[in-house]
C-alpha atoms as a PDB file:
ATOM      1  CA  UNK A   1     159.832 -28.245 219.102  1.00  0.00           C
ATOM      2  CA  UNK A   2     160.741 -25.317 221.086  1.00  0.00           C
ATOM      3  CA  UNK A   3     158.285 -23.263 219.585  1.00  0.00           C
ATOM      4  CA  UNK A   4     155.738 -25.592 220.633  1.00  0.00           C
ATOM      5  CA  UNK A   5     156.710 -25.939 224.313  1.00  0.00           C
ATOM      6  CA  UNK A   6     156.418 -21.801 223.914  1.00  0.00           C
ATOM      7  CA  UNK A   7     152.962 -22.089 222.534  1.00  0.00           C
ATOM      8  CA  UNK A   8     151.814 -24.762 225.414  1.00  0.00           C
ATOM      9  CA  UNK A   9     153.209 -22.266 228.113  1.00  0.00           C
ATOM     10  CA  UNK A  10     151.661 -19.477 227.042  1.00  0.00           C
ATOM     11  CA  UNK A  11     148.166 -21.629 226.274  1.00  0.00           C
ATOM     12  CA  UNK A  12     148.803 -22.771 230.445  1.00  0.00           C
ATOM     13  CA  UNK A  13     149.785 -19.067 231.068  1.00  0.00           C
ATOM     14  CA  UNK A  14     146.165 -17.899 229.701  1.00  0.00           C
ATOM     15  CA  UNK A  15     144.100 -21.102 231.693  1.00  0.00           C
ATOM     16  CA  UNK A  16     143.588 -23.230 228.888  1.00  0.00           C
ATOM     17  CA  UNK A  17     143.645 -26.461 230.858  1.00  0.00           C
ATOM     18  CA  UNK A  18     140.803 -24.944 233.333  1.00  0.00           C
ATOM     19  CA  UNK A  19     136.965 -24.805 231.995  1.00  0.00           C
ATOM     20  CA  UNK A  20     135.981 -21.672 233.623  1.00  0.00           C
ATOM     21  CA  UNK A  21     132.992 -19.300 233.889  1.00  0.00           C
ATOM     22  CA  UNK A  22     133.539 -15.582 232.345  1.00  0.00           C
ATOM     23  CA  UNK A  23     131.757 -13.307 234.508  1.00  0.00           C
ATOM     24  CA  UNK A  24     130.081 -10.567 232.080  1.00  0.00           C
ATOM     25  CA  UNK A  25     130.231 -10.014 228.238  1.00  0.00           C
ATOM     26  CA  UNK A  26     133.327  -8.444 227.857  1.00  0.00           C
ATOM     27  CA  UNK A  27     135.584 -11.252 229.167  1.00  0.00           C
ATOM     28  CA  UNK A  28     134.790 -13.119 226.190  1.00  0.00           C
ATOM     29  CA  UNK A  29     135.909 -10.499 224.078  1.00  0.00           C
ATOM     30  CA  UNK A  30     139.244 -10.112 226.009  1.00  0.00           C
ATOM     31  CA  UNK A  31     139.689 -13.698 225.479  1.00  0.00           C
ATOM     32  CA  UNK A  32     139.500 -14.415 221.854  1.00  0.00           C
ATOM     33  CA  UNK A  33     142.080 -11.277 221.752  1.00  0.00           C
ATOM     34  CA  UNK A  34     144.345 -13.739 223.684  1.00  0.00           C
ATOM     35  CA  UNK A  35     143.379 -17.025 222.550  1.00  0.00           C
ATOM     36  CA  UNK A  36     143.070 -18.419 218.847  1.00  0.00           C
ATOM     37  CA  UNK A  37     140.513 -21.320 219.809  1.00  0.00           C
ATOM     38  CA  UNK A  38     137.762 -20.866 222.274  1.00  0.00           C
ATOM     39  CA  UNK A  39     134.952 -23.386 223.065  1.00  0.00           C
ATOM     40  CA  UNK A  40     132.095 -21.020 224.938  1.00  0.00           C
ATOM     41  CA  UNK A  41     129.236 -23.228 226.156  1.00  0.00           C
ATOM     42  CA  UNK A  42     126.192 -20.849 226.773  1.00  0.00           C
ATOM     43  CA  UNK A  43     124.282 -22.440 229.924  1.00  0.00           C
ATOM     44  CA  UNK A  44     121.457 -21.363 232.179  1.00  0.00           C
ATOM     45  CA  UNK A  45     121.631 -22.813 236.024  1.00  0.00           C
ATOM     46  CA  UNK A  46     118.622 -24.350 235.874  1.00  0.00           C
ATOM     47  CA  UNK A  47     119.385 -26.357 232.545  1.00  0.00           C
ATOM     48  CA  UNK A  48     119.914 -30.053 233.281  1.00  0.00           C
ATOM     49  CA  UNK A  49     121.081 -30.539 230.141  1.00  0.00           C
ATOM     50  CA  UNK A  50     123.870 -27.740 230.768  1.00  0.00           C
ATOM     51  CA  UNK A  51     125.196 -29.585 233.349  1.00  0.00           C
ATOM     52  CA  UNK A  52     125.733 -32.447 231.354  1.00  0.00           C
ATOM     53  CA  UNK A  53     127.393 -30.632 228.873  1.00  0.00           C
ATOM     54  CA  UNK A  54     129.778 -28.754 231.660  1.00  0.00           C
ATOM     55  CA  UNK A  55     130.697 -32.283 232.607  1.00  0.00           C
ATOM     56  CA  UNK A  56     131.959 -33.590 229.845  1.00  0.00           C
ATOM     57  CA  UNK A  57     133.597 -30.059 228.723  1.00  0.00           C
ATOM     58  CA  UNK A  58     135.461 -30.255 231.939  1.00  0.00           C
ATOM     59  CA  UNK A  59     137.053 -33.640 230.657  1.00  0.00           C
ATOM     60  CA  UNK A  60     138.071 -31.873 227.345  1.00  0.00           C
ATOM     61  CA  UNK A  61     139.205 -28.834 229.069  1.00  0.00           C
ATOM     62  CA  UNK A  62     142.368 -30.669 230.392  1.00  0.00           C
ATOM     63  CA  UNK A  63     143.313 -32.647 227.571  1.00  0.00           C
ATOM     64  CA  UNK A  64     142.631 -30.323 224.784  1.00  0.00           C
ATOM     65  CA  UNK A  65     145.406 -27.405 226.242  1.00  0.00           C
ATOM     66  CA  UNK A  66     145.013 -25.614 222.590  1.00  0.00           C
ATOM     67  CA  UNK A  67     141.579 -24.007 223.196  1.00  0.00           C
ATOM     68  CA  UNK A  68     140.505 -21.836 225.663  1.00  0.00           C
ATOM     69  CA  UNK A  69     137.186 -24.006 227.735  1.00  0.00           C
ATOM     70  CA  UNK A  70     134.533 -21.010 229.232  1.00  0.00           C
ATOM     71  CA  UNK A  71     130.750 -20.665 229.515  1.00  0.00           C
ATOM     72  CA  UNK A  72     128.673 -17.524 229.756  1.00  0.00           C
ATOM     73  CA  UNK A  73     125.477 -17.562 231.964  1.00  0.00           C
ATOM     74  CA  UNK A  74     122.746 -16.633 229.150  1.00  0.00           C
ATOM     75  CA  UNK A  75     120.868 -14.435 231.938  1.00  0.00           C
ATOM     76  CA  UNK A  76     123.832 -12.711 232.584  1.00  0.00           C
ATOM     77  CA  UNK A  77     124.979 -11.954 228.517  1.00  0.00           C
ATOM     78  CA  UNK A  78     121.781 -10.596 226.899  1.00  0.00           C
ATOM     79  CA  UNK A  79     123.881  -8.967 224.227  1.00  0.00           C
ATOM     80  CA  UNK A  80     125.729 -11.876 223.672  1.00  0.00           C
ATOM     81  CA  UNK A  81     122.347 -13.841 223.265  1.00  0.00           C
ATOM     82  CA  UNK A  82     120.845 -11.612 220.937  1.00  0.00           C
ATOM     83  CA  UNK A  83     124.269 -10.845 218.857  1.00  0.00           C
ATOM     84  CA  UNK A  84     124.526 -14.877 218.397  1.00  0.00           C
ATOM     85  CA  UNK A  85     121.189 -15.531 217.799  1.00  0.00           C
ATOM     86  CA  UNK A  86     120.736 -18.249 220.339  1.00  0.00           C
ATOM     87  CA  UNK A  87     117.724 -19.534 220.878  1.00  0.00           C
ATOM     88  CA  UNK A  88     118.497 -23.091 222.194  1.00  0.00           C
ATOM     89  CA  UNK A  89     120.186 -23.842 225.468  1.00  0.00           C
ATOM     90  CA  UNK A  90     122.625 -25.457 225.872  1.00  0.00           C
ATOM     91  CA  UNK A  91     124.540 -23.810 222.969  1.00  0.00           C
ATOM     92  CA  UNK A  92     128.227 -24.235 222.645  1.00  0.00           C
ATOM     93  CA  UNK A  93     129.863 -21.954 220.666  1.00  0.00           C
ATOM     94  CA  UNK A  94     133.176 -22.762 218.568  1.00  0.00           C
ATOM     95  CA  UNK A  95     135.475 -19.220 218.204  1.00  0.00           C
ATOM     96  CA  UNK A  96     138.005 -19.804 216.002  1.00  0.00           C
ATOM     97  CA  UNK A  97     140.922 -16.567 215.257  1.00  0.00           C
ATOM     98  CA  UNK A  98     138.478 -13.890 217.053  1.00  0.00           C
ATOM     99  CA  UNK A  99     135.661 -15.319 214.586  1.00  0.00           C
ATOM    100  CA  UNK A 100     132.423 -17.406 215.300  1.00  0.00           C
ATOM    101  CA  UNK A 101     133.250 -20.880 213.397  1.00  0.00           C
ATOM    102  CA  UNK A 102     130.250 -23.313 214.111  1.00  0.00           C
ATOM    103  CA  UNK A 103     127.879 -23.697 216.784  1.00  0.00           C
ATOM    104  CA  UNK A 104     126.754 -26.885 218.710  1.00  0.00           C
ATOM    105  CA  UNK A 105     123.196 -26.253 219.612  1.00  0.00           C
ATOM    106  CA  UNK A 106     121.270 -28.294 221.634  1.00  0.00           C
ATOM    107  CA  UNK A 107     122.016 -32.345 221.679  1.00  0.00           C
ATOM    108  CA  UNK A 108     120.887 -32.937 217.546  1.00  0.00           C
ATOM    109  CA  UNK A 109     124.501 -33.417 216.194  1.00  0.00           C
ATOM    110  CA  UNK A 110     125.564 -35.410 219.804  1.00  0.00           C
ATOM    111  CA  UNK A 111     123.279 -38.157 219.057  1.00  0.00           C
ATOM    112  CA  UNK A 112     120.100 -37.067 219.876  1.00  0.00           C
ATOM    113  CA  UNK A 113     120.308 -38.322 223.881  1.00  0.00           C
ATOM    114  CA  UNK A 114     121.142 -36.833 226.995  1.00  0.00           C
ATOM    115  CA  UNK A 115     123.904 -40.069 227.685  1.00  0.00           C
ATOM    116  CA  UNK A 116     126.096 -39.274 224.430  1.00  0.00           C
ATOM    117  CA  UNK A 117     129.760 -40.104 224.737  1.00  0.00           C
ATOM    118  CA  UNK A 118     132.937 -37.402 225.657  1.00  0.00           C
ATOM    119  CA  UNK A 119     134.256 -38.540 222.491  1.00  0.00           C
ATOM    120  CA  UNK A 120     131.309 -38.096 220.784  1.00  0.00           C
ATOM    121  CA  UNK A 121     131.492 -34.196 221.802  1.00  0.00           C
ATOM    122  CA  UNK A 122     134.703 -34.098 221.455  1.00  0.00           C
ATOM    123  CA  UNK A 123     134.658 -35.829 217.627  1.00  0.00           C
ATOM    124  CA  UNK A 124     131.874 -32.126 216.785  1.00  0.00           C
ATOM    125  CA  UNK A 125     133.932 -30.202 218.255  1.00  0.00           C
ATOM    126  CA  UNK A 126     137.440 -31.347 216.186  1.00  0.00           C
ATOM    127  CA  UNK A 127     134.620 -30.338 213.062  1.00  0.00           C
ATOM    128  CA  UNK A 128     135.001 -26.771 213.470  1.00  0.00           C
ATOM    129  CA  UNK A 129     139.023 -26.916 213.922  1.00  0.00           C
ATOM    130  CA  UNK A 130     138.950 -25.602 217.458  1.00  0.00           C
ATOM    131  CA  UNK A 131     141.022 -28.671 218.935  1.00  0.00           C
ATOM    132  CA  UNK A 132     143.204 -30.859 217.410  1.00  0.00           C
ATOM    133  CA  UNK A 133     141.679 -34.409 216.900  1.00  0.00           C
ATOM    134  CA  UNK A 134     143.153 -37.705 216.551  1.00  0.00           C
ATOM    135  CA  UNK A 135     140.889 -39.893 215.249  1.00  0.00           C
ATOM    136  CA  UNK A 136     138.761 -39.814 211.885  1.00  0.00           C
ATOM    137  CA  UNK A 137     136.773 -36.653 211.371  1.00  0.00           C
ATOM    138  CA  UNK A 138     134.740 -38.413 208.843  1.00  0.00           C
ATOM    139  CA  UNK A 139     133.480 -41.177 210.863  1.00  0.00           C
ATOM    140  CA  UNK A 140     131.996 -40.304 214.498  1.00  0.00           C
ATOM    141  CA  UNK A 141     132.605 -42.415 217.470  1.00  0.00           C
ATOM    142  CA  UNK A 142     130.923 -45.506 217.776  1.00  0.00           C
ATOM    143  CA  UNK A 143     127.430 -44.508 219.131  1.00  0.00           C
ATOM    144  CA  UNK A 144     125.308 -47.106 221.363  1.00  0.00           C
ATOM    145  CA  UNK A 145     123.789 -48.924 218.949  1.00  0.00           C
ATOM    146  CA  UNK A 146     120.899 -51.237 219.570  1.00  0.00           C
ATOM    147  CA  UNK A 147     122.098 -54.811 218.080  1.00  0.00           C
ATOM    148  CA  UNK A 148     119.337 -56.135 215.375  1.00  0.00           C
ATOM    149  CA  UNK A 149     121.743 -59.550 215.005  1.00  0.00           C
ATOM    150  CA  UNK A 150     119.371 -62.338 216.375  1.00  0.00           C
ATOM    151  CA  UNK A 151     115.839 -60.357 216.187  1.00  0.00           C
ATOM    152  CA  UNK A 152     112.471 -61.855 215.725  1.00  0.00           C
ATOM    153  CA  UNK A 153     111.351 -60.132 212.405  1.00  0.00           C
ATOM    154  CA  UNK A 154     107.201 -58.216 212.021  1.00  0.00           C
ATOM    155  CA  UNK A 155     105.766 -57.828 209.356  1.00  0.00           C
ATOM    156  CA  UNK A 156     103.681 -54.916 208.583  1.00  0.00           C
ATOM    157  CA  UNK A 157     100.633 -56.478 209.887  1.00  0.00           C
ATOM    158  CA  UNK A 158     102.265 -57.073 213.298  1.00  0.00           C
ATOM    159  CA  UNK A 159     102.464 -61.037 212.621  1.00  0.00           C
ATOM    160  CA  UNK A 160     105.797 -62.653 212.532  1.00  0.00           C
ATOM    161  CA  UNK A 161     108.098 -63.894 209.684  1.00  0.00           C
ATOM    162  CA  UNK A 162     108.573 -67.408 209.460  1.00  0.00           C
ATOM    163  CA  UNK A 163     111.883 -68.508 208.711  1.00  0.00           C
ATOM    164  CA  UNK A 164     110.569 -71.808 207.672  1.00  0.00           C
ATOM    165  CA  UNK A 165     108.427 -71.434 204.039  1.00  0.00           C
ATOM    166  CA  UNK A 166     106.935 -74.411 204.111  1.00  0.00           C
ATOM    167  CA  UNK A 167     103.630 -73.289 204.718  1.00  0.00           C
ATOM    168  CA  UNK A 168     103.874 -71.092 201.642  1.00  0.00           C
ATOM    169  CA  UNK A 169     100.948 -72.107 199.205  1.00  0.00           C
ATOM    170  CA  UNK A 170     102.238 -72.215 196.094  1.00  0.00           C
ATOM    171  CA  UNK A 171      99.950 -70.545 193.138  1.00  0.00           C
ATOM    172  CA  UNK A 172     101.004 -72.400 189.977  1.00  0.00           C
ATOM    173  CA  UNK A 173      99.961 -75.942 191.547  1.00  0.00           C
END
């Protein structure tokens, strides 16, 4: 127990309860030296999409101490860009012991919409073992789901399927 009240100091001591921007390259680097887990979301100002993603990273910044929360301007990080291979903004990268781990790219694995869930980014992040999560890693979040309890049925044809068959016409008559 003492050992991990040390470990939560020293997370506090090095800002992981803050999501923060790192101002050049080499912060990064100085970082996973210091921290085990780092989430690094790779952004561009003029992203929408980015900014959704640095709101809900925020959220998990403060209740995920054990990782280090950061984003790198991609404008700013060329070598960073082209070391990675990113092609897709936003990216979020998952550092894991000094060592590239997985890599969230785009919105594909958050449910393909721009109004996913916090849990639902925070469920793909647990994946990679950057934070510790508390739920089922095997089953993500409940996503919106669009009820199909009480729907009129088509057919193929566009017409509609009767529930009653009595207008069926039956061949062997």
């Amino acid at each position: 127990m003492k050992e991990m009240n040390q470990k939560k100091q020293d997370w506090l001591k090095n800002g992981h309860d803050t999501y923060s921007e790192l101002a050049d390259e080499k912060e990064l680097f100085e970082i996973s030296k210091k921290s085990p887990n780092i989430v690094c979301h790779f952004y561009r100002d003029a992203t929408e999409r980015c900014r959704i993603v640095d709101m809900h990273l925020k959220i998990l910044a403060g209740k995920h101490i054990e990782a280090k929360f950061c984003k790198v301007n991609t404008e700013k990080s060329p070598f960073l860009i082209q070391r990675l291979r990113i092609k897709v903004i936003p990216t979020i990268v998952l550092i894991k012991d000094s060592k590239t781990k997985d890599f969230v790219v785009g919105f594909t694995d958050l449910g393909n919409c721009d109004d996913f869930s916090t849990d639902m980014l925070e469920w793909r992040i647990a994946q990679s073992g950057a934070i510790d999560y508390k739920g089922n890693l095997m089953i993500p979040p409940d996503m919106k789901k669009k009820s199909f309890i009480n729907r009129v049925h088509k057919t193929i044809r566009g017409g509609y399927d009767s529930v009653d068959d009595s207008n069926d016409i039956d061949i062997d008559d």
